[in-house]
Protein backbone atom coordinates (compact mmCIF):
# COMPACT_ATOMS: atom_id res chain seq x y z
CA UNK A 1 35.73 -7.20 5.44
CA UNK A 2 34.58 -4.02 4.03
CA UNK A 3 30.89 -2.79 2.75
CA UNK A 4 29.88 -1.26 -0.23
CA UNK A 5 27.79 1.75 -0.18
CA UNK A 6 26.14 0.81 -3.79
CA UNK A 7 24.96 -3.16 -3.38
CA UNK A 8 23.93 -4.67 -6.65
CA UNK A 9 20.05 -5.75 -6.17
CA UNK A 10 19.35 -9.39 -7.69
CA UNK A 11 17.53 -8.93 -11.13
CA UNK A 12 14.32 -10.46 -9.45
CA UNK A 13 13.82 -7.68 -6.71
CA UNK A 14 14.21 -5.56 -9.24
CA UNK A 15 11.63 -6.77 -11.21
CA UNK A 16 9.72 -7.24 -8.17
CA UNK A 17 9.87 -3.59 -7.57
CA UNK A 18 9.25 -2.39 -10.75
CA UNK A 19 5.82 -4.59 -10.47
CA UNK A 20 4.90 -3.21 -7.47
CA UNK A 21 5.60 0.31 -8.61
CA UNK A 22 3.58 -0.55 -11.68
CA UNK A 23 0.72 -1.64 -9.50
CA UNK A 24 1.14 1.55 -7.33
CA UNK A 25 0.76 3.19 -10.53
CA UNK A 26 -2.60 1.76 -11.60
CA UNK A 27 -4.04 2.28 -8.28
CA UNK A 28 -3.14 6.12 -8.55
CA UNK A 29 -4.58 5.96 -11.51
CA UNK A 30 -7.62 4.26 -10.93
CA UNK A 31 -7.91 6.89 -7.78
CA UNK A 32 -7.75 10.14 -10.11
CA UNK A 33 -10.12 8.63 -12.07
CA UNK A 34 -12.77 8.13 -9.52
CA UNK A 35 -12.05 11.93 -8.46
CA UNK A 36 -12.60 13.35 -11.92
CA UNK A 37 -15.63 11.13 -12.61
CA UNK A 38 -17.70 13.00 -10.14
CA UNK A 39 -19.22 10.00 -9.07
CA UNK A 40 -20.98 9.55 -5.95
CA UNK A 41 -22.10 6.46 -3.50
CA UNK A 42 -19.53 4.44 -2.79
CA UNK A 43 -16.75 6.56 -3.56
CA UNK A 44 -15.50 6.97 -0.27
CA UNK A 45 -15.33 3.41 0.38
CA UNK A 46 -13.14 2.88 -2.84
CA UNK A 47 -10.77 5.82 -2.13
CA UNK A 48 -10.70 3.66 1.65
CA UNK A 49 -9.83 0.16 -0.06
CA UNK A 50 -7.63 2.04 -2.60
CA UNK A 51 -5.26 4.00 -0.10
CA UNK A 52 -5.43 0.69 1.92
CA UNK A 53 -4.22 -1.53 -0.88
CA UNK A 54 -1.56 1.21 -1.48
CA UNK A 55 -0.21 1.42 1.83
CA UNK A 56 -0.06 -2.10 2.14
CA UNK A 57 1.80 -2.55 -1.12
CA UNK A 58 4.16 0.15 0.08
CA UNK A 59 4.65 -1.68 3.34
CA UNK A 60 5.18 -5.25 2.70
CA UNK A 61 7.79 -4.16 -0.40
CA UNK A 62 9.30 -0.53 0.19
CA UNK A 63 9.44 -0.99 3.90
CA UNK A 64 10.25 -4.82 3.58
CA UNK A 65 7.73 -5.71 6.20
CA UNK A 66 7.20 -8.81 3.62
CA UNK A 67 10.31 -10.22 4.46
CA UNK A 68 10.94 -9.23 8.32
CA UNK A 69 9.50 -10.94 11.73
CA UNK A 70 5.41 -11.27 11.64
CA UNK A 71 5.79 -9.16 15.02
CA UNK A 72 6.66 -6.12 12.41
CA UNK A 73 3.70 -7.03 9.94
CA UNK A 74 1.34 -7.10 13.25
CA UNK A 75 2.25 -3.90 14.29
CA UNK A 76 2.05 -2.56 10.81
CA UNK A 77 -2.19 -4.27 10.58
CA UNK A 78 -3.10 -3.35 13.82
CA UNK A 79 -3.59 0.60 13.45
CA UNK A 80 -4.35 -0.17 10.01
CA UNK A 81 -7.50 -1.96 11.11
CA UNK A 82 -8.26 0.54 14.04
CA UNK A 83 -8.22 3.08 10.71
CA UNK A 84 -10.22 1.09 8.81
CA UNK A 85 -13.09 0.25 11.80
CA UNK A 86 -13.28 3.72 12.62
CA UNK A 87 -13.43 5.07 9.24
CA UNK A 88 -16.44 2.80 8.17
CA UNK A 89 -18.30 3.76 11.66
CA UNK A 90 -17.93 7.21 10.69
CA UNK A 91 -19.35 6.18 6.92
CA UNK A 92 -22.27 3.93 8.22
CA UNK A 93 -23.36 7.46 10.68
């Protein structure tokens, strides 16, 4: 039995990708907004949920973490949520 180096993708992850790509897309977007809007208050705590929706996406698709062991997607949230904690304490002070 021998492997191919080029593995045709079913249409559907490839949709699924482009979606997710799309989404990454309007996030950026939505992110250089918020810079070039000047606007104050709770604009760290966007740019927080933002890159944390972003990293997720790029996780659970990219990475495939959606798909794998829930021992992978632990390891993945764990830090994530340390990250998160921390960064609101430092916020809140």
């Amino acid at each position: 039995m021998t492997h191919s180096s080029s593995v045709a993708k079913p249409a559907s992850q490839t949709r699924r990708n482009l979606v997710v790509f799309l989404v990454l897309a309007a996030l950026t977007t939505v992110e250089l907004g918020l810079a070039a809007s000047g606007a104050s208050g709770l604009r760290t705590g966007l740019f927080l949920a933002l890159s944390l929706a972003k990293a997720t996406l790029v996780a659970l698709f990219f990475m495939h973490l959606k798909d794998d062991s829930k021992v992978y997607g632990l390891t993945f949230l764990a830090p994530v949520l340390l990250v998160l904690v921390m960064s609101l304490l430092v916020v809140a002070a």
